[in-house]
Protein backbone atom coordinates (compact mmCIF):
# COMPACT_ATOMS: atom_id res chain seq x y z
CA UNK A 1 104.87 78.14 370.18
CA UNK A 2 104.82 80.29 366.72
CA UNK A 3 104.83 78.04 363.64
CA UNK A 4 106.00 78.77 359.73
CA UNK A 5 103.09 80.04 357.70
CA UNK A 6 101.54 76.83 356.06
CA UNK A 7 100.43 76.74 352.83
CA UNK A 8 98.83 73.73 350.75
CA UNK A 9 99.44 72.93 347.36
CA UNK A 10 97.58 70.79 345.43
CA UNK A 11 95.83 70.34 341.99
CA UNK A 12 93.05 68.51 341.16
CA UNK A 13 90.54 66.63 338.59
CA UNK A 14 87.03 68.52 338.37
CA UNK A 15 86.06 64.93 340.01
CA UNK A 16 88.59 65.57 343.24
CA UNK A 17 91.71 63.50 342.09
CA UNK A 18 95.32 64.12 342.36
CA UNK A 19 96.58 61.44 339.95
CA UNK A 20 94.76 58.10 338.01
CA UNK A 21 96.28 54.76 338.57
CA UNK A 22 98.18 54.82 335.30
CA UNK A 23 101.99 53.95 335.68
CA UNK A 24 102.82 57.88 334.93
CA UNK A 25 102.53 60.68 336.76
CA UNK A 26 98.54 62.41 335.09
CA UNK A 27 99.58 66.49 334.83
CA UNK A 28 96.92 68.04 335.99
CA UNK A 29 98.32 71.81 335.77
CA UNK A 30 99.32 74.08 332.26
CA UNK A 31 102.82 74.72 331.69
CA UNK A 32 102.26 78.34 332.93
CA UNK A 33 100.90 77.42 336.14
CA UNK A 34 103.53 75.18 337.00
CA UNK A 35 105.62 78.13 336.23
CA UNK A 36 103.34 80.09 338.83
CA UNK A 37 104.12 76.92 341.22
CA UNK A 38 108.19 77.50 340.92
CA UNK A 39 107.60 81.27 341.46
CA UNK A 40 105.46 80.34 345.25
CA UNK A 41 108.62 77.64 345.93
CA UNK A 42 111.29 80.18 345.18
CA UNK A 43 109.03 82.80 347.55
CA UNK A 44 109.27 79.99 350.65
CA UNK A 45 111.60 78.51 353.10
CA UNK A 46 110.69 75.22 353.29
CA UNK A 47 109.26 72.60 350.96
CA UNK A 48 107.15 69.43 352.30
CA UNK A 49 106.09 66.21 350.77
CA UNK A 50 105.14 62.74 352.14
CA UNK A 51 107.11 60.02 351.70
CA UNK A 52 104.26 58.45 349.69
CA UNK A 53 104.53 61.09 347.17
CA UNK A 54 108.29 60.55 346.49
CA UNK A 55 107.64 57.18 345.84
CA UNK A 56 104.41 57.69 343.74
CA UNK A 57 106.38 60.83 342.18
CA UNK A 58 109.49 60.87 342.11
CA UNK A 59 109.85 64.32 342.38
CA UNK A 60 112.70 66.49 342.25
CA UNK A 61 110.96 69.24 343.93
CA UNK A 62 113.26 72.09 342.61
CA UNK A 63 113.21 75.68 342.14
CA UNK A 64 113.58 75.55 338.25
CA UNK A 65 114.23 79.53 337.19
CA UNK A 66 117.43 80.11 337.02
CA UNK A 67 116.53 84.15 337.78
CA UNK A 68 114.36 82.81 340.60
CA UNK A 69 117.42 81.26 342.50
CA UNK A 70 119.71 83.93 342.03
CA UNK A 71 117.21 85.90 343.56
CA UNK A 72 117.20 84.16 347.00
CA UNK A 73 120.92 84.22 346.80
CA UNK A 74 120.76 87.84 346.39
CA UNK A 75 118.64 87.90 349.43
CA UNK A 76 120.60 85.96 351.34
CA UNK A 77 118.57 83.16 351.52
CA UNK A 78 119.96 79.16 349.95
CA UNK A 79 119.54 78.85 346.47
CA UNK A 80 117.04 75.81 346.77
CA UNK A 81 114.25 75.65 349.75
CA UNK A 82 114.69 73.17 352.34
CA UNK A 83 113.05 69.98 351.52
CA UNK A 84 111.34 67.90 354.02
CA UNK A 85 109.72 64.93 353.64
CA UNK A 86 107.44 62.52 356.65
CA UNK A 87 107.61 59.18 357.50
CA UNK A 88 106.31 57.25 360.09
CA UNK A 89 108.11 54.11 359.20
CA UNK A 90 110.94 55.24 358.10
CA UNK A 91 110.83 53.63 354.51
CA UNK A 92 112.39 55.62 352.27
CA UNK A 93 114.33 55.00 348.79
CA UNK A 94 117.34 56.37 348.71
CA UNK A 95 118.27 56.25 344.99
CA UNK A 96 115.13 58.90 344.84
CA UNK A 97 115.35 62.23 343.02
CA UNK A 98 114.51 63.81 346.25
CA UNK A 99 118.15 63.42 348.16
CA UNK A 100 120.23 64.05 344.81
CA UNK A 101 118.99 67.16 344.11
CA UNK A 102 118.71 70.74 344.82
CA UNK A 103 119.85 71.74 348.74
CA UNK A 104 119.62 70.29 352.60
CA UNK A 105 116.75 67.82 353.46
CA UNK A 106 115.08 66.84 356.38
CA UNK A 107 113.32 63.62 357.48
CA UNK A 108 111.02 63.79 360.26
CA UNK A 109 109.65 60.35 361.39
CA UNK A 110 108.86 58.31 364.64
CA UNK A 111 111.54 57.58 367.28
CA UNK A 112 111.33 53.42 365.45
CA UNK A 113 111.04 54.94 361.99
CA UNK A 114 114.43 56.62 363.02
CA UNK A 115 116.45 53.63 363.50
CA UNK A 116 115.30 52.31 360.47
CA UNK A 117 115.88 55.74 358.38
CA UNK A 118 118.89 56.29 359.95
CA UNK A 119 120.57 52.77 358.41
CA UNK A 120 119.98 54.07 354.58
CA UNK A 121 122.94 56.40 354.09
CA UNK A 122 120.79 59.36 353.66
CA UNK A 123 121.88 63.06 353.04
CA UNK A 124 119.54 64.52 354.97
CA UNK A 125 119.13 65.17 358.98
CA UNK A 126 116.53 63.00 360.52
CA UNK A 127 114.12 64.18 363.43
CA UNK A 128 112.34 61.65 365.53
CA UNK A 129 108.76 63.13 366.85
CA UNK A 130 108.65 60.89 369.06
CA UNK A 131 106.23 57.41 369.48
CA UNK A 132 103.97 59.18 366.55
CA UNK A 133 104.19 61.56 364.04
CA UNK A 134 102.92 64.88 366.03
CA UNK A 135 101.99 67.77 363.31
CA UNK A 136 102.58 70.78 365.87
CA UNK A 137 105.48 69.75 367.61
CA UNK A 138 106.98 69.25 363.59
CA UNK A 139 105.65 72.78 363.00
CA UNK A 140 107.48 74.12 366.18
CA UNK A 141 110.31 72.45 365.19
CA UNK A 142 111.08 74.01 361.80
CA UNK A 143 110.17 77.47 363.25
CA UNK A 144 112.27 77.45 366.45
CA UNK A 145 115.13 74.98 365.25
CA UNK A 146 115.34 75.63 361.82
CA UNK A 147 113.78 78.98 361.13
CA UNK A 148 111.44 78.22 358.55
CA UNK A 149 108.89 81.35 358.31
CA UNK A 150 107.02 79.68 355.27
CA UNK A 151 106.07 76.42 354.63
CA UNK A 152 104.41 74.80 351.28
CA UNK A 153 102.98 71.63 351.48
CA UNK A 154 102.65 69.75 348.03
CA UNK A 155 101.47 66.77 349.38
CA UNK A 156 100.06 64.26 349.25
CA UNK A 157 96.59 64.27 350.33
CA UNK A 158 96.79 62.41 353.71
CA UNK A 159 99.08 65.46 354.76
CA UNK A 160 96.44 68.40 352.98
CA UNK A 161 93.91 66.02 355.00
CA UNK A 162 95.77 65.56 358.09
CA UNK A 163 96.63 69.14 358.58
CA UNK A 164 93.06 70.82 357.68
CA UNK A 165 91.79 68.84 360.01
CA UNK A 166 93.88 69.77 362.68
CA UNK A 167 93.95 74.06 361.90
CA UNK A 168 97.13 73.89 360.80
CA UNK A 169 97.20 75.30 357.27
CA UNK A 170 96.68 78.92 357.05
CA UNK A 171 96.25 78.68 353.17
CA UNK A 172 94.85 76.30 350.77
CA UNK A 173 95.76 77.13 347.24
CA UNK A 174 93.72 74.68 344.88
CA UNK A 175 94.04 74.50 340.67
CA UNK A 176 91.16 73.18 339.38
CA UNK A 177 91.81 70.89 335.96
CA UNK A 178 89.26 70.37 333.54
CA UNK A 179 89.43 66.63 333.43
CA UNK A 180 87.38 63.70 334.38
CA UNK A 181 89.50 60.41 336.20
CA UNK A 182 86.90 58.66 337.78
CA UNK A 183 88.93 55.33 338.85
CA UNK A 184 87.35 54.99 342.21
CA UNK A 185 90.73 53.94 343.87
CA UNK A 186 92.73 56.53 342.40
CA UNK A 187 94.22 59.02 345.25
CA UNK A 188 91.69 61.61 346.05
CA UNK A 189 93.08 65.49 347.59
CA UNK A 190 91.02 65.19 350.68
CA UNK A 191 90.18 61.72 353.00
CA UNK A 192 87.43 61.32 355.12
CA UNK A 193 87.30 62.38 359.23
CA UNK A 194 86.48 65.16 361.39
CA UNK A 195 86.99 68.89 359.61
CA UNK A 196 86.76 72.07 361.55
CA UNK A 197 82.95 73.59 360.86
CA UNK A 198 82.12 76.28 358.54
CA UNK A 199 83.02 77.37 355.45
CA UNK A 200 86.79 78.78 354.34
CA UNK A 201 87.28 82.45 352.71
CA UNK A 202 87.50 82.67 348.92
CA UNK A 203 91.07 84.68 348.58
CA UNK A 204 91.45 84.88 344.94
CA UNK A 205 90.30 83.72 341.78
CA UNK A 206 92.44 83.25 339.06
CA UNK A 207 91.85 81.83 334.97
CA UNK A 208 95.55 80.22 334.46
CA UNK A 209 95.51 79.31 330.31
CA UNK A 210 92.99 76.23 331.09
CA UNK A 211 92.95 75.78 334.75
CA UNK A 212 91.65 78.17 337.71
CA UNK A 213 93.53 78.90 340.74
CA UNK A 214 91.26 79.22 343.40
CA UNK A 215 93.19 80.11 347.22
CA UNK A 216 91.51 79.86 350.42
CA UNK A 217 92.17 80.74 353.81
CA UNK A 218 90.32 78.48 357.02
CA UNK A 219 87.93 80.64 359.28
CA UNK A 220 86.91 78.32 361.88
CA UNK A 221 88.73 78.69 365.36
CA UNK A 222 90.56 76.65 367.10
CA UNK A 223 88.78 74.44 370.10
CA UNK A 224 90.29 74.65 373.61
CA UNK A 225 94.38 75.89 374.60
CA UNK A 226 95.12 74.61 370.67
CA UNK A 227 95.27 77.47 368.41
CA UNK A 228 94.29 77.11 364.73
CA UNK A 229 95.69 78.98 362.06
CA UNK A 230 92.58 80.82 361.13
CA UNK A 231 93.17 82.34 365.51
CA UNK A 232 96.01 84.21 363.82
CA UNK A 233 93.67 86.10 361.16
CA UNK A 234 91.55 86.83 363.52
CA UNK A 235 93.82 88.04 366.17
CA UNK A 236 95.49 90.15 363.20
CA UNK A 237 92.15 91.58 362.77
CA UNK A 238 91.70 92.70 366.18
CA UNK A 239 94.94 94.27 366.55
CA UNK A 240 94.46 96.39 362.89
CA UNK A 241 91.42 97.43 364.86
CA UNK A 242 93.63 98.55 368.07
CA UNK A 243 95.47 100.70 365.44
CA UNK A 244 92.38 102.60 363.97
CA UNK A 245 91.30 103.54 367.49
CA UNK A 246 91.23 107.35 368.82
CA UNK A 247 94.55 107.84 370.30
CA UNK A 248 94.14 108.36 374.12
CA UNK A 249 96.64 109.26 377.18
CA UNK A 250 94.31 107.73 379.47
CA UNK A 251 93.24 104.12 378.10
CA UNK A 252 95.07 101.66 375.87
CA UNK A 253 93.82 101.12 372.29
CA UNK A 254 91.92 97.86 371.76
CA UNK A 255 90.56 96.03 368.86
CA UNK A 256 88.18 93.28 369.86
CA UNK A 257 86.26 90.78 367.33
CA UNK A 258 83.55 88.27 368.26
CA UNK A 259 83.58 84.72 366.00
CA UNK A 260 81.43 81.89 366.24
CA UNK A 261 82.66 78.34 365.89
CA UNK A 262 81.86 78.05 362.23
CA UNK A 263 83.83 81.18 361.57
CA UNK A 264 81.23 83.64 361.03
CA UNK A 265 82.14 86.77 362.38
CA UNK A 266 79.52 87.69 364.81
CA UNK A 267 80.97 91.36 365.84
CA UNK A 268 83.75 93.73 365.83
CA UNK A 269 84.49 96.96 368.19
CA UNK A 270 87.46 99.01 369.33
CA UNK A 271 88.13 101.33 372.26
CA UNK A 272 86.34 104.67 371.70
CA UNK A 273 84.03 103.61 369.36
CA UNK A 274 80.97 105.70 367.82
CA UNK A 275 82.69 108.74 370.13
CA UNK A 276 82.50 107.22 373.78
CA UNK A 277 85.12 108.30 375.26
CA UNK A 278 85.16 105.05 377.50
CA UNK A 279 83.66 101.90 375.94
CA UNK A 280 86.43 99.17 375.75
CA UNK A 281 86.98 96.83 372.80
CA UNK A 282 85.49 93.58 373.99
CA UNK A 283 82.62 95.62 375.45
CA UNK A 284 81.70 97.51 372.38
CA UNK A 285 81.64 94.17 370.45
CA UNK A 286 79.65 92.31 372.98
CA UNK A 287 76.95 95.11 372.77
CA UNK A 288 75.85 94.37 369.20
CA UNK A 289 75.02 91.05 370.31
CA UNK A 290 71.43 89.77 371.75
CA UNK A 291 71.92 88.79 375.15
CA UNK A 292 71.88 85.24 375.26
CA UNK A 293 72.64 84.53 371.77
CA UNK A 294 72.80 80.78 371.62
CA UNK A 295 76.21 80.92 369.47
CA UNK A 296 78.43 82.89 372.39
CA UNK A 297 78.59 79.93 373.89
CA UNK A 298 80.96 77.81 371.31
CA UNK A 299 82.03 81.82 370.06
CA UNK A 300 85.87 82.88 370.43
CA UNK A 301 87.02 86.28 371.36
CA UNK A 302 89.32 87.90 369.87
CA UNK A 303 91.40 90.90 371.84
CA UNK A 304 94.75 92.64 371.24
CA UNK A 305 94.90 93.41 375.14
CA UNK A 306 93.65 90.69 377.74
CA UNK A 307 90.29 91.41 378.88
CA UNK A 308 90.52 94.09 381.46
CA UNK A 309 89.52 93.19 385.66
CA UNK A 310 89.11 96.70 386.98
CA UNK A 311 87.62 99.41 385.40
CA UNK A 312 85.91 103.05 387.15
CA UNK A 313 83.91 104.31 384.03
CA UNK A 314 81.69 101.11 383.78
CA UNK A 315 80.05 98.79 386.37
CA UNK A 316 81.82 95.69 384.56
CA UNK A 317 85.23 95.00 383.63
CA UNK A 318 85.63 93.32 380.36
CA UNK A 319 86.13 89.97 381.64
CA UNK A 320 83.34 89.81 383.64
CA UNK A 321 81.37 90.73 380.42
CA UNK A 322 82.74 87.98 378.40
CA UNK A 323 82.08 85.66 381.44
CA UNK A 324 78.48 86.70 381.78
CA UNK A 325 77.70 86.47 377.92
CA UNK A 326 79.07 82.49 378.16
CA UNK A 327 81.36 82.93 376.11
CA UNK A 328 84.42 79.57 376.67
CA UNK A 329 87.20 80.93 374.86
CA UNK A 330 89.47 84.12 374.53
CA UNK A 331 92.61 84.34 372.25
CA UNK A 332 95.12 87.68 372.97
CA UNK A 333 98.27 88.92 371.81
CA UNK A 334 99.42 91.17 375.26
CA UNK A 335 99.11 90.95 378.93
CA UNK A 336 97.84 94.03 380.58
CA UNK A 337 100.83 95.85 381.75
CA UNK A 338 100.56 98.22 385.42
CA UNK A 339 100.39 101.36 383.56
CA UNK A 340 96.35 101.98 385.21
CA UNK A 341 96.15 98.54 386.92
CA UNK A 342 98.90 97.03 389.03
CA UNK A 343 98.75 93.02 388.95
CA UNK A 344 95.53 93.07 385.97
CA UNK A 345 95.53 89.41 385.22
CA UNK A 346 92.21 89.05 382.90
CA UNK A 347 93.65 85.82 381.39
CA UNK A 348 94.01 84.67 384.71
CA UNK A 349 90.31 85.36 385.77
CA UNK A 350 88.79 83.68 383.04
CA UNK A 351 91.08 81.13 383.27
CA UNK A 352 90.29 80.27 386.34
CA UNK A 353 86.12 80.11 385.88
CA UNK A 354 86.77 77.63 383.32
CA UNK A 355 87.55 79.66 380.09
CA UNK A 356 90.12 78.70 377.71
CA UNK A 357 92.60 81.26 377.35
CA UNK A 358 95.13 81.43 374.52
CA UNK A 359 97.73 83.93 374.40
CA UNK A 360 99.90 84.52 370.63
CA UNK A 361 102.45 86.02 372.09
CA UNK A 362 104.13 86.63 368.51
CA UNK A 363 101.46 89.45 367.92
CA UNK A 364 102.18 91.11 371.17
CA UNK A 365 104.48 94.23 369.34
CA UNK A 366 101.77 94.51 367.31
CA UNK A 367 99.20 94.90 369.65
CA UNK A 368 101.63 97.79 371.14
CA UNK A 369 102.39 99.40 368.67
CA UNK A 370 99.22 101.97 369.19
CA UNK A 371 100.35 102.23 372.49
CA UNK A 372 103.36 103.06 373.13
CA UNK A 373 103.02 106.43 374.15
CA UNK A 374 101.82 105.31 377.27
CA UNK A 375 104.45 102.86 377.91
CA UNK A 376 106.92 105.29 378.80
């Protein structure tokens, strides 16, 4: 299922920490980038916090310019983001900043943290997830249900920790304070556990009067039938590639990327590339690589089109390719329609020899869009 954009929020000490252990709140940001802060809340649909931070915080979490909400009333959009808040338990304060201000809120919990949320008179709608807190089924949720296409997360850093770990934030936009706390039990940004491999991509640097911005995006793919956030990049990729192709009234336009586990991209291609008239995407891609190259194995492929099963102007169809390099796992935006091949089911073919298969369905227009001169 598609899920909101996510984007982290966070700053930090130049030792890792979001706060001391002082009884107020340590500002870590300048007054002009927590100006730049109410400019990305006023740009989003939905605000997130843990309940840990509201009671650590008490924050009103607010779109403060006044220019900045009539804006998203002139666009049609609720003055205020929605604010959401998590809690297992269920323990919440009620005389909090966070219900008397600004506009709706939503509490998702457990099915037993509920009951108990459900008894304190809040203004907010309550979700249960279900025996445990469950990160994607929240994230389907507020897309499907509530129609949230962008998401900031401000905490705190169980939740940055929580959902890097499980490739669900597409961004990670870190300010970098230049102070020392160095309490050892003060909150760090980031826990301890099992991170996705490699290293993220450096978006943008930015010198805000004394602090630095510094935004990231993941690279690593996801592992198995779960999609990570850094799948959609890539997938993007391969279908910008699909659209830079030689148009053709014969073959579909493909775009076709090759990335290892750690999020190196190992190889790109698209259909007709270097002047071949018939080289497919996945094919072209898999031909810069060695045979045998030890990281196909773990690698993901990328393709705007499933892999193709028939073919006349080569011995091998694309999926047989991607089969015999050992490669485990394919992500695509489109099912091969009959337009040359009645019944194509590439996904299904890998599928069933034991490759994972993930299909983003939400880029499928995208991947048509070079093609729909053949689709009649």
């Amino acid at each position: 299922m598609p899920h909101p954009y996510v984007l982290l929020s966070a700053a930090v000490s130049l030792d890792g920490y979001l706060d001391d252990t002082g009884p107020d709140r340590l500002l870590l940001s300048s007054p002009a980038d927590f100006d730049r802060v109410d400019e990305v809340r006023a740009s989003v649909d939905a605000i997130l916090i843990g309940a840990g931070t509201i009671r650590a915080d008490n924050p009103r979490l607010l779109v403060n310019s006044a220019e900045r909400r009539a804006a998203r009333l002139a666009a049609g959009k609720p003055e205020y983001p929605l604010k959401i808040t998590v809690s297992g338990s269920g323990d919440l304060d009620p005389t909090a900043n966070f219900w008397h201000t600004g506009g709706e809120k939503l509490v998702f919990t457990t099915d037993k943290g509920a009951e108990r949320a459900g008894r304190l008179g809040l203004t907010a709608d309550i979700v249960p997830l279900g025996p445990d807190l469950d990160w994607r089924r929240l994230l389907e949720h507020l897309h499907e249900v509530r129609g949230v296409d962008r998401l900031m997360v401000e905490g705190g850093g169980t939740i940055h920790t929580q959902l890097l770990q499980q490739g669900l934030a597409d961004e990670l936009q870190l300010v970098l304070s230049p102070l020392f706390v160095g309490t050892p039990d003060a909150p760090r940004l980031f826990g301890p556990g099992d991170y996705q491999a490699g290293r993220l991509r450096l978006v943008e640097t930015r010198p805000i009067e004394d602090v630095v911005l510094i935004r990231y995006e993941p690279t690593a793919p996801g592992t198995g039938d779960l999609p990570s956030a850094a799948d959609h990049h890539w997938l993007a990729l391969a279908c910008d590639l699909a659209a830079d192709c030689p148009p053709s009234d014969t073959a579909f336009s493909v775009g076709a990327v090759v990335v290892a586990r750690d999020g190196t991209e190992l190889a790109r291609g698209h259909s007709r590339e270097a002047g071949d008239p018939v080289v497919h995407a996945e094919e072209a891609a898999l031909a810069k690589l060695a045979p045998g190259d030890p990281r196909l194995a773990t690698a993901t492929v990328y393709t705007s089109l499933e892999p193709c099963t028939h073919r006349a102007s080569r011995p091998k169809p694309c999926a047989r390719l991607i089969l015999d390099a050992g490669v485990g796992r394919v992500v695509t935006a489109w099912r091969e329609p009959d337009t040359f091949v009645t019944g194509a089911d590439g996904s299904g073919m890998l599928a069933a020899r034991g490759v994972s298969v993930v299909v983003l369905g939400e880029y499928e227009e995208r991947a048509m869009t070079p093609n729909r001169h053949l689709l009649g």
